[in-house]
C-alpha atoms as a PDB file:
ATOM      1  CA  UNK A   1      77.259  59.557  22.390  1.00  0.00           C
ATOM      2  CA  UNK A   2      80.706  60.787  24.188  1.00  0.00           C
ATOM      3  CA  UNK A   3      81.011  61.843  27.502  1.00  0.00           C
ATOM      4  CA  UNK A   4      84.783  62.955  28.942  1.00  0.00           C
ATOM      5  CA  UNK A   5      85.282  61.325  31.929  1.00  0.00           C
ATOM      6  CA  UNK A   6      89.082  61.767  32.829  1.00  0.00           C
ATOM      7  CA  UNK A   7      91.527  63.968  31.285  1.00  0.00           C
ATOM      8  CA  UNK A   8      95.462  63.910  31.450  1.00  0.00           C
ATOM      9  CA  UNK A   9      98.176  66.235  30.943  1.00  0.00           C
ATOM     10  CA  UNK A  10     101.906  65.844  30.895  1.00  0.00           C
ATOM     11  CA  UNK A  11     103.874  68.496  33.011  1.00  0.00           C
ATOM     12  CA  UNK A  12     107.209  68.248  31.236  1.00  0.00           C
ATOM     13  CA  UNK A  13     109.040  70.446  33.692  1.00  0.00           C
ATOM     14  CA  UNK A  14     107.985  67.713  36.469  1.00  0.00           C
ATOM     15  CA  UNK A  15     107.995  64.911  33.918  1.00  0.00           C
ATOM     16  CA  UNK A  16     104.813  63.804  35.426  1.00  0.00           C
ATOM     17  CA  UNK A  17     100.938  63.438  34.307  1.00  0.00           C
ATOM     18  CA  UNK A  18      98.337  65.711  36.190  1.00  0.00           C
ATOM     19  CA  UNK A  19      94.852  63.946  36.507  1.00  0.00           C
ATOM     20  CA  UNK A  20      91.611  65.969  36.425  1.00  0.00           C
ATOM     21  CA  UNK A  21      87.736  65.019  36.186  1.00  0.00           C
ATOM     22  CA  UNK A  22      84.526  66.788  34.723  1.00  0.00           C
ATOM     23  CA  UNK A  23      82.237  67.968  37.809  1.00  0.00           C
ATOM     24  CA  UNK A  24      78.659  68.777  37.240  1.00  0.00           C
ATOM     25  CA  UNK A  25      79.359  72.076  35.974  1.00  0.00           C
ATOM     26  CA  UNK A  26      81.120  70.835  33.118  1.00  0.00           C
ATOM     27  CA  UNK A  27      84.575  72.017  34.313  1.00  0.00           C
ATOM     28  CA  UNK A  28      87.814  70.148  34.769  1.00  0.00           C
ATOM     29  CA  UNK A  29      89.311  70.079  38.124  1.00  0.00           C
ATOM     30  CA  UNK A  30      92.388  68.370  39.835  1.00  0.00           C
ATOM     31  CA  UNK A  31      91.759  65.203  41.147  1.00  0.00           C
ATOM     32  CA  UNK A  32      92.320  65.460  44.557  1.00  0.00           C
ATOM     33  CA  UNK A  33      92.590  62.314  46.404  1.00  0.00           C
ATOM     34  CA  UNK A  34      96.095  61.768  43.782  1.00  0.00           C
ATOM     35  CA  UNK A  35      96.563  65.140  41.628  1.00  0.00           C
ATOM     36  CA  UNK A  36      99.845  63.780  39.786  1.00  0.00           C
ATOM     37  CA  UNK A  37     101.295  60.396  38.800  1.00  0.00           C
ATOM     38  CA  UNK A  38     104.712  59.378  37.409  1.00  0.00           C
ATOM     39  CA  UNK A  39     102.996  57.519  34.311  1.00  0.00           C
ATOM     40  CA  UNK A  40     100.494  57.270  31.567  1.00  0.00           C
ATOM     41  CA  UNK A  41      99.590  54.169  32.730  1.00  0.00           C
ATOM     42  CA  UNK A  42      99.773  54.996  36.150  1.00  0.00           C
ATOM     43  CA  UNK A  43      97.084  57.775  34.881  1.00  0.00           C
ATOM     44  CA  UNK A  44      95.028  54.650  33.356  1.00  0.00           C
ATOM     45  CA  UNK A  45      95.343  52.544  36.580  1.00  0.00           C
ATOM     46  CA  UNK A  46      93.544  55.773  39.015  1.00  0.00           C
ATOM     47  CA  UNK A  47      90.852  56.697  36.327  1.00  0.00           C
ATOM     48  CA  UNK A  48      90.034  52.621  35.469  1.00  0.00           C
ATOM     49  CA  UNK A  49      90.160  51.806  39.478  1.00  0.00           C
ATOM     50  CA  UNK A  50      87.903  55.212  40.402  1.00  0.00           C
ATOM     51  CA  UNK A  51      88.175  55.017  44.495  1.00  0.00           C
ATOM     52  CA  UNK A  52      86.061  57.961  44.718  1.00  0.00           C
ATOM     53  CA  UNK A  53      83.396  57.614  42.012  1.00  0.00           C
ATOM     54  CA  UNK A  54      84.708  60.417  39.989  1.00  0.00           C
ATOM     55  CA  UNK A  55      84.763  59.421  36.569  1.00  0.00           C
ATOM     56  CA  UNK A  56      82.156  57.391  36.183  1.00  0.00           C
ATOM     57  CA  UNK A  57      79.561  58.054  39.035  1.00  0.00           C
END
């Protein structure tokens, strides 16, 4: 069984990855508390430490 939990997307112009999460209605949406970071694994390092209990509840 899958279940998307983060999501990632490079913003070329900025050269810079946008970080979103899956709310309850099944939608993506920026993650506030750090909407863009300056790596991938930047991006790895906010979704694996998960401050706010976004990803994984």
């Amino acid at each position: 069984m899958e279940h998307p939990v983060a999501k990632g997307t490079f913003v070329r112009s900025k050269n810079r990855w946008r970080i979103f999460w899956m709310r309850r209605d099944l939608k993506w949406h920026g993650y506030e508390p750090n909407l863009e970071v300056q790596s991938l694994e930047a991006f790895l390092n906010v979704v694996d430490r998960d401050e706010y209990c976004c990803f994984f509840g």
